[in-house]
N, C-alpha and C. Protein backbone atom coordinates (compact mmCIF):
# COMPACT_ATOMS: atom_id res chain seq x y z
N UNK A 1 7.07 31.95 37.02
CA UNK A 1 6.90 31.47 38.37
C UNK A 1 7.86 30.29 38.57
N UNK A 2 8.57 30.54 39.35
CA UNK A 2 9.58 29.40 39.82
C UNK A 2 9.05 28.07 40.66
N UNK A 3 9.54 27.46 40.86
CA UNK A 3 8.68 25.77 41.15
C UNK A 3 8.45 26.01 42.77
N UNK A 4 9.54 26.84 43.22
CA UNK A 4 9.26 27.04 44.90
C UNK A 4 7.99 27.88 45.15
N UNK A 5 7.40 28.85 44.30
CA UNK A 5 6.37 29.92 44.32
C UNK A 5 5.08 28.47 43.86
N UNK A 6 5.09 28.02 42.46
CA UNK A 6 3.90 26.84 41.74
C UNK A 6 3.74 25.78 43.35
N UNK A 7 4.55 25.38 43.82
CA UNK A 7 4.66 24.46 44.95
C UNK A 7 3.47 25.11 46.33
N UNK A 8 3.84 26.32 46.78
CA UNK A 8 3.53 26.86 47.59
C UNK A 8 1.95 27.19 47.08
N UNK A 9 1.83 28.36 46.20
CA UNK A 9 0.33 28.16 45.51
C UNK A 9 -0.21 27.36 45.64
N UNK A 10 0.43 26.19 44.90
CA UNK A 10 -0.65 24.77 44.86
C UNK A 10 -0.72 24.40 46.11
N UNK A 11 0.02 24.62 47.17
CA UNK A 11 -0.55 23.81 48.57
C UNK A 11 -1.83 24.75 49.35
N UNK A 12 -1.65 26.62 49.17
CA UNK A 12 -2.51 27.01 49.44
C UNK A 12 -3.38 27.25 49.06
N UNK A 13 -3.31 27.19 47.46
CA UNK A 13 -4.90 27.45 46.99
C UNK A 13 -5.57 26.35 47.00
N UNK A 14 -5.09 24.75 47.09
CA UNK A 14 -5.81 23.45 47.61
C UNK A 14 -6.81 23.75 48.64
N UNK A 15 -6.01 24.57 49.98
CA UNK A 15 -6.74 24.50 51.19
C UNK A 15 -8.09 25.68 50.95
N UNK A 16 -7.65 26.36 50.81
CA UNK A 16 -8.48 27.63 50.55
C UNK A 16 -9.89 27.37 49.53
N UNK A 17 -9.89 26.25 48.58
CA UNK A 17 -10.76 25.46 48.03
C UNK A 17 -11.77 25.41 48.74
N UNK A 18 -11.51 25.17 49.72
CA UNK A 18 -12.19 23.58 50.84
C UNK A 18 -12.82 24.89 51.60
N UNK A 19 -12.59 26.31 51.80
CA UNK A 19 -12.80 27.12 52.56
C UNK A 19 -14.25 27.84 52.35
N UNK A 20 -15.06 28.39 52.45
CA UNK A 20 -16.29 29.26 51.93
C UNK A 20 -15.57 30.83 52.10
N UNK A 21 -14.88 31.83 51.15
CA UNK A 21 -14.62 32.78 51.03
C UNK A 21 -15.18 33.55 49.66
N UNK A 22 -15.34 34.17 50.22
CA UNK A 22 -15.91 35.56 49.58
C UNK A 22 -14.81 36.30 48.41
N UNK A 23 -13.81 36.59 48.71
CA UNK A 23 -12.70 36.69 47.93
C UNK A 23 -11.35 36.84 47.98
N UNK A 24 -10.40 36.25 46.91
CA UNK A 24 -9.18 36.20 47.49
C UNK A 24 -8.44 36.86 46.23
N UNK A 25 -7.31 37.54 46.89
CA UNK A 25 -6.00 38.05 46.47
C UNK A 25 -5.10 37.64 46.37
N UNK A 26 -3.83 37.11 45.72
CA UNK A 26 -2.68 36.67 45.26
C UNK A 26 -1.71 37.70 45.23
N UNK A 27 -0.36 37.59 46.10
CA UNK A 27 0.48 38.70 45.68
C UNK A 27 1.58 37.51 45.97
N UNK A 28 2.15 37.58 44.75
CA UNK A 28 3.25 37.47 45.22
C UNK A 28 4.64 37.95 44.66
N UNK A 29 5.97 38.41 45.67
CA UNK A 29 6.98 39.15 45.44
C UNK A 29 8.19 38.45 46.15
N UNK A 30 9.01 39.21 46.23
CA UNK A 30 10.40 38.65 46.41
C UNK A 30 10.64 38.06 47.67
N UNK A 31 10.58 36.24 47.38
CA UNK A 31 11.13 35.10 48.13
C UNK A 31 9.54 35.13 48.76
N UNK A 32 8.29 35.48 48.52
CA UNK A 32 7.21 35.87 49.90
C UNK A 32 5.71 35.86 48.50
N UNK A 33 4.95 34.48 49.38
CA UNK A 33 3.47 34.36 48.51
C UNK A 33 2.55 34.75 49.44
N UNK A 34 1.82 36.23 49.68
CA UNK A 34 0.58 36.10 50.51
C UNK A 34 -1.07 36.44 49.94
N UNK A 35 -2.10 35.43 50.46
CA UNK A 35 -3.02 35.70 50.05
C UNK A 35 -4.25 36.55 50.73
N UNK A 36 -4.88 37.23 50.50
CA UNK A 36 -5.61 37.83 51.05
C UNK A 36 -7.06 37.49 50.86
N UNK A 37 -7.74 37.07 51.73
CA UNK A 37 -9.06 36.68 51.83
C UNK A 37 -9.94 37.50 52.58
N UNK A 38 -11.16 37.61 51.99
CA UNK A 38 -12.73 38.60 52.53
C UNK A 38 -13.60 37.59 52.93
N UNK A 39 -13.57 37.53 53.94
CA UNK A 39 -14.98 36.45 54.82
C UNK A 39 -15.44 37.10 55.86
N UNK A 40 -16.66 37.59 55.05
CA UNK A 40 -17.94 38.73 55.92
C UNK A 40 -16.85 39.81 56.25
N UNK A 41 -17.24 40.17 57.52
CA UNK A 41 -16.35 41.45 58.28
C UNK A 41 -15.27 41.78 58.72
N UNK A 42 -14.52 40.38 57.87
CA UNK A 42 -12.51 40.20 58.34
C UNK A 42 -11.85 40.13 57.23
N UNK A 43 -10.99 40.47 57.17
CA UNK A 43 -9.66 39.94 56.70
C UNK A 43 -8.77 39.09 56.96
N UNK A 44 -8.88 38.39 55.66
CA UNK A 44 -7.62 37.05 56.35
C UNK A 44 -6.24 36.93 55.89
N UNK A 45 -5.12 37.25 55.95
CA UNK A 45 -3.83 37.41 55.18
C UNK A 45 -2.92 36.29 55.82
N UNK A 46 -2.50 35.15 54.87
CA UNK A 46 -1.87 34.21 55.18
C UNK A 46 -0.47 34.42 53.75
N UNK A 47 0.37 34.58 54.87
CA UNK A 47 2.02 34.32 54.01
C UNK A 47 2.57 33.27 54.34
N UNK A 48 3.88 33.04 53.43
CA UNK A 48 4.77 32.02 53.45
C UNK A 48 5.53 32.87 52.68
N UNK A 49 7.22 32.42 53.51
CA UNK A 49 8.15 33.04 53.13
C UNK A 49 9.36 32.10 52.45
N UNK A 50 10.44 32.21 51.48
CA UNK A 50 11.18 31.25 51.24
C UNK A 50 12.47 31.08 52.51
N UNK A 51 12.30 31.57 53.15
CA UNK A 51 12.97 31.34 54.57
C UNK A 51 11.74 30.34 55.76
N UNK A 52 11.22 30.14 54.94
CA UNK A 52 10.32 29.52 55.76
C UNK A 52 9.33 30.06 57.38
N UNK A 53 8.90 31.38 56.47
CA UNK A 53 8.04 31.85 57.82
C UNK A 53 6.47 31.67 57.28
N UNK A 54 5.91 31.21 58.46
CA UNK A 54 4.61 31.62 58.08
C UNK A 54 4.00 32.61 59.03
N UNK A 55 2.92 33.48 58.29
CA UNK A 55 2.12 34.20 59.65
C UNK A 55 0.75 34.32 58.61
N UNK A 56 -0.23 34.59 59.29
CA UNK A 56 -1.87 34.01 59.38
C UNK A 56 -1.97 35.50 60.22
N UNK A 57 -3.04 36.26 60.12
CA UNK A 57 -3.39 36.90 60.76
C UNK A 57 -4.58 37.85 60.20
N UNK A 58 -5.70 37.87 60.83
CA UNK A 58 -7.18 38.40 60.99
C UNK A 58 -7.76 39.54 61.34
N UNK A 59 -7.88 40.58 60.28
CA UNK A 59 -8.25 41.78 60.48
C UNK A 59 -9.76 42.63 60.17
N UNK A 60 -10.55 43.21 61.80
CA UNK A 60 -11.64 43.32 61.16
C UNK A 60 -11.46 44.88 60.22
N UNK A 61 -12.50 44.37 59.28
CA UNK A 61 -12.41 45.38 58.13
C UNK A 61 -12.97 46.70 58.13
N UNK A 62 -13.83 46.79 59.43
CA UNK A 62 -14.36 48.10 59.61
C UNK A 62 -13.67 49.10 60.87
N UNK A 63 -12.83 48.48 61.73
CA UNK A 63 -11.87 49.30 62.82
C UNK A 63 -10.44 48.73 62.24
N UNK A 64 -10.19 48.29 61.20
CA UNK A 64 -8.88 47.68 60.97
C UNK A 64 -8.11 47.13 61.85
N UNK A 65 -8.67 46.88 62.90
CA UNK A 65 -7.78 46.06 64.04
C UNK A 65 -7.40 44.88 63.97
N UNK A 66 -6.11 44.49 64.33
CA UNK A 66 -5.87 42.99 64.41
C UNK A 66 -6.29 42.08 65.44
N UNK A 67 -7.42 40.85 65.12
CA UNK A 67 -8.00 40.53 65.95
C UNK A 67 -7.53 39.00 66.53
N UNK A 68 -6.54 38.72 65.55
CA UNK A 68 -6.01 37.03 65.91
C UNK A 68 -4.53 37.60 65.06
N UNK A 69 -3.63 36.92 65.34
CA UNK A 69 -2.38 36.99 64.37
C UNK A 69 -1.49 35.66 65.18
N UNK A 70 -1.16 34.97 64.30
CA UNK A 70 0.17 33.61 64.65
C UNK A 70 1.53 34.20 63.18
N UNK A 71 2.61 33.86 63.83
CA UNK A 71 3.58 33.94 63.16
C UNK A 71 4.37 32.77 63.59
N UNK A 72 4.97 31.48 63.12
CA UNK A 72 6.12 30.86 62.83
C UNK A 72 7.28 30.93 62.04
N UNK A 73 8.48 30.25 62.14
CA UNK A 73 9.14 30.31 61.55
C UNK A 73 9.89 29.19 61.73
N UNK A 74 10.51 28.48 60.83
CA UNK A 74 11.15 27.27 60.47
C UNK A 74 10.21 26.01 59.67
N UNK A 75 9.32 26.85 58.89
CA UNK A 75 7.58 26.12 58.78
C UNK A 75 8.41 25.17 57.32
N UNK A 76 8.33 24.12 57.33
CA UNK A 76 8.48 23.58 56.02
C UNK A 76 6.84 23.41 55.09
N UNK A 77 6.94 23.48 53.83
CA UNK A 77 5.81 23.66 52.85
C UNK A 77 4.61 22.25 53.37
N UNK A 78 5.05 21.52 53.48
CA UNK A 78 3.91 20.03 53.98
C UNK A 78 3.20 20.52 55.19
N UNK A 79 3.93 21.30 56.13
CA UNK A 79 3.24 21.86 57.46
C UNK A 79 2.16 22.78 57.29
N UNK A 80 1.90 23.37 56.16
CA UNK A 80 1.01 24.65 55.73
C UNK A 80 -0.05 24.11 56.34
N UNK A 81 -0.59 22.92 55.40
CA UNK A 81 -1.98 22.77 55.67
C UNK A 81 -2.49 22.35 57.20
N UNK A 82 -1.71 21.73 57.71
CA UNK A 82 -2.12 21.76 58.89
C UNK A 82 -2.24 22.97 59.74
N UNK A 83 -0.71 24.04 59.96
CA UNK A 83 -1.18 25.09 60.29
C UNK A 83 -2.05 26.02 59.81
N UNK A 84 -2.57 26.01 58.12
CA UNK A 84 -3.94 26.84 57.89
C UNK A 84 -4.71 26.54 58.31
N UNK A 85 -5.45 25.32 58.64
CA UNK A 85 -6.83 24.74 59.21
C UNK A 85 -6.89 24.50 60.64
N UNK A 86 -5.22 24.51 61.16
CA UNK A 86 -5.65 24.86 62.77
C UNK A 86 -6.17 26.39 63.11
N UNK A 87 -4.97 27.62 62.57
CA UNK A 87 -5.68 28.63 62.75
C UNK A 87 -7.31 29.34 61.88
N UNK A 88 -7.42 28.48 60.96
CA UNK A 88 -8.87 28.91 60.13
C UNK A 88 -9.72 28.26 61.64
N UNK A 89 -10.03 26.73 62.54
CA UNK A 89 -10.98 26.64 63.15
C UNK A 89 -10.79 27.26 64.12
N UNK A 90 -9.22 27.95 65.13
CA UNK A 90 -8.98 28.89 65.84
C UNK A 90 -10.09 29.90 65.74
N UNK A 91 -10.13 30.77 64.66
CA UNK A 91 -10.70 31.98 64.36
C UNK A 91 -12.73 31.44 64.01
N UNK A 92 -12.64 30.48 63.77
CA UNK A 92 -14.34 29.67 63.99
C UNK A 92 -15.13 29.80 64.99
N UNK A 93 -14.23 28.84 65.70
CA UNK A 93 -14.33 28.86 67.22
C UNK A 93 -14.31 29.62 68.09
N UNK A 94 -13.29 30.24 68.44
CA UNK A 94 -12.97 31.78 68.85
C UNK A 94 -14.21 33.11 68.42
N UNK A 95 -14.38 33.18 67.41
CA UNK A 95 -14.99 34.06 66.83
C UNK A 95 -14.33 35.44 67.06
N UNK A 96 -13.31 36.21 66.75
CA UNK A 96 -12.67 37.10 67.39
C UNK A 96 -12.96 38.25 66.39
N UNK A 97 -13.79 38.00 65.55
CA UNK A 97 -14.26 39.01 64.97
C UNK A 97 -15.80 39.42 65.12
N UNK A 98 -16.52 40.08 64.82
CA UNK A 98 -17.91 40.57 64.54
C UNK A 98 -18.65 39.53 63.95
């Protein structure tokens, strides 16, 4: 694992700590870390790219539909956490799932 992949991990699996999930997935592949999270009746898939994209986006698990999705790009690694916990209380609040 290269220090740009250990860097990125460590900023999202910090946040994801702090989160109440059910379970999460780790993939990561070329230049791109995304994790996949199970909370109740959604799916949560948050990437980061080494071009610096991020996208967040919320799928319920029983019509597979996408029920929230944000994509940026030009995201530097310090910005994560703020944009994970704006769109995690987005999807709180909202409730755009079941």
């Amino acid at each position: 694992m290269d220090n740009w992949t250990r860097n990125i991990d460590s900023i999202i699996s910090s946040i994801l700590t702090e989160l109440n999930i059910d379970s999460i997935e780790k993939h990561i592949c070329n230049k791109k870390i995304e994790y996949v999270l199970m909370k109740g009746e959604m799916a949560i898939s948050i990437s980061y790219t080494l071009d610096k994209a991020y996208d967040f986006m919320v799928v319920d698990v029983h019509s597979e539909n996408i029920v929230y999705s944000n994509t940026e790009f030009g995201v530097e690694p310090l910005e994560l956490s703020g944009l994970i916990n704006r769109d995690m209380i987005k999807i709180r609040n909202e409730k755009p799932y079941k």
